[in-house]
Protein backbone atom coordinates (compact mmCIF):
# COMPACT_ATOMS: atom_id res chain seq x y z
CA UNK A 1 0.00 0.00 0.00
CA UNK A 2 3.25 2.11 0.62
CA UNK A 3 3.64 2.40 -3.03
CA UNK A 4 0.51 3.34 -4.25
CA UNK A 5 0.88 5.93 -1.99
CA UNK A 6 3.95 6.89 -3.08
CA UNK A 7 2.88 7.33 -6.75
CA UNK A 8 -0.23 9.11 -6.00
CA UNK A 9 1.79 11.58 -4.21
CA UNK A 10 4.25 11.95 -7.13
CA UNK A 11 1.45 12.29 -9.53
CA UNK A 12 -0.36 14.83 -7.07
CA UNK A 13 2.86 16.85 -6.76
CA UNK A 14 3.66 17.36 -10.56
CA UNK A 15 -0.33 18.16 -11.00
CA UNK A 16 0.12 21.01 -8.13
CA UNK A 17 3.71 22.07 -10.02
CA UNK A 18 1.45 22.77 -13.25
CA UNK A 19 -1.25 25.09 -11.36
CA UNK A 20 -1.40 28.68 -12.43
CA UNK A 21 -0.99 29.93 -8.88
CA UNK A 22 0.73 28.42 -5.85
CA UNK A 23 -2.84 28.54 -3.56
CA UNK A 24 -4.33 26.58 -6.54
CA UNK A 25 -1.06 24.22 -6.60
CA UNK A 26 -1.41 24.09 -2.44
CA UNK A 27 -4.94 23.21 -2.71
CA UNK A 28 -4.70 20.83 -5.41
CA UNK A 29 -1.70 19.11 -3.03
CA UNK A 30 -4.22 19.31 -0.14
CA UNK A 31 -7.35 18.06 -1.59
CA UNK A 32 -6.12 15.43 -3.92
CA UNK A 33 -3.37 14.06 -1.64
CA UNK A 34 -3.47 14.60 1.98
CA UNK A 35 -6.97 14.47 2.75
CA UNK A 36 -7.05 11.09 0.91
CA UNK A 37 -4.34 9.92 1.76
CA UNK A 38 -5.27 10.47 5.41
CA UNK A 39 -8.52 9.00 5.49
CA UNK A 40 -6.81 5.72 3.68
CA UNK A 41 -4.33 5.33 6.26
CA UNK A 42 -6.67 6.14 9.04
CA UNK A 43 -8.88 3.13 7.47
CA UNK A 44 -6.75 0.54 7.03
CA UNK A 45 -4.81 1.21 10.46
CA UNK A 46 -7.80 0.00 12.10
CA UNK A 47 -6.33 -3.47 12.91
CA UNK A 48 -2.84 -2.07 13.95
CA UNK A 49 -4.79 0.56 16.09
CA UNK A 50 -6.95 -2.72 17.56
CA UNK A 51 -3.76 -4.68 18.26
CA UNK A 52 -1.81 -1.41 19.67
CA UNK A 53 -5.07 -0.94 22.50
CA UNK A 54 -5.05 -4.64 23.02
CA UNK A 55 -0.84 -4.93 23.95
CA UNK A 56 -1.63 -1.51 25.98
CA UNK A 57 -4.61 -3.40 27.90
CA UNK A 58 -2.40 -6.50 28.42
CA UNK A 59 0.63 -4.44 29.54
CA UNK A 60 -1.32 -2.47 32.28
CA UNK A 61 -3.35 -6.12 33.61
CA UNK A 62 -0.15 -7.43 33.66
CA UNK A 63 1.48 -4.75 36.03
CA UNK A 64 -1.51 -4.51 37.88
CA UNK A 65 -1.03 -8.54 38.46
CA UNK A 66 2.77 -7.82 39.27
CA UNK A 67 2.11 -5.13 41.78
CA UNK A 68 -0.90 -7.05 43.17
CA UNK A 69 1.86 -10.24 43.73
CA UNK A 70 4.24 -7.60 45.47
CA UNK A 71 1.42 -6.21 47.40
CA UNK A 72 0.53 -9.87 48.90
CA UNK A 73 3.82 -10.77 49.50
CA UNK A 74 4.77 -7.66 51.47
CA UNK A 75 1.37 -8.72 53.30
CA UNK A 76 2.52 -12.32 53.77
CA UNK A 77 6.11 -11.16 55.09
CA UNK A 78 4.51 -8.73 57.88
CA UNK A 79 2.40 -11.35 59.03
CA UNK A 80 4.76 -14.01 59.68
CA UNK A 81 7.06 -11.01 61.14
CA UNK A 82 4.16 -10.33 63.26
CA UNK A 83 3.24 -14.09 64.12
CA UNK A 84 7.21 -14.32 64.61
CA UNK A 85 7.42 -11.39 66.76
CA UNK A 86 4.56 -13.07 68.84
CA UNK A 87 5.66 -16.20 69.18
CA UNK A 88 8.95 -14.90 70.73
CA UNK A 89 7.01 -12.61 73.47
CA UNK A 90 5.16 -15.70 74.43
CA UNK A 91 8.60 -17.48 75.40
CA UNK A 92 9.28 -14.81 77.56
């Protein structure tokens, strides 16, 4: 798809190079390349866009899962301090 691109832009370009003015070459550029062009790309990335918000979604479950895991065993380690720390003040 790069290279259709490409050559539309070429053959957008040297039909904005023969315009009479250079708003009527800028237009011509805009309206017969960019717009397009943009709308084309913003079509077709819809499955990149879908797999991009899918890793993101993935990534931040998967750091939520890792920070839950730290969370519980910074829970687990107090409470065997605290079950050690008891067990030692009822030997004495």
């Amino acid at each position: 798809m790069w290279i259709v691109a490409i050559g539309w832009s070429y053959v957008v370009i040297l039909m904005a190079a023969t315009e009479t003015s250079f708003i009527a070459g800028l237009m011509t550029f805009l309206l017969y390349c960019m717009i397009p062009l943009s709308i084309l790309f913003y079509i077709t990335g819809g499955k990149r866009r879908q797999a991009h918000r899918a890793l993101r979604a993935a990534t931040v479950a998967r750091q939520a899962a890792e920070a839950s895991a730290a969370d519980g065993a910074a829970v687990a380690e107090n409470a065997q301090a605290t079950t050690d720390d008891a067990t030692k003040a009822k030997k004495y």
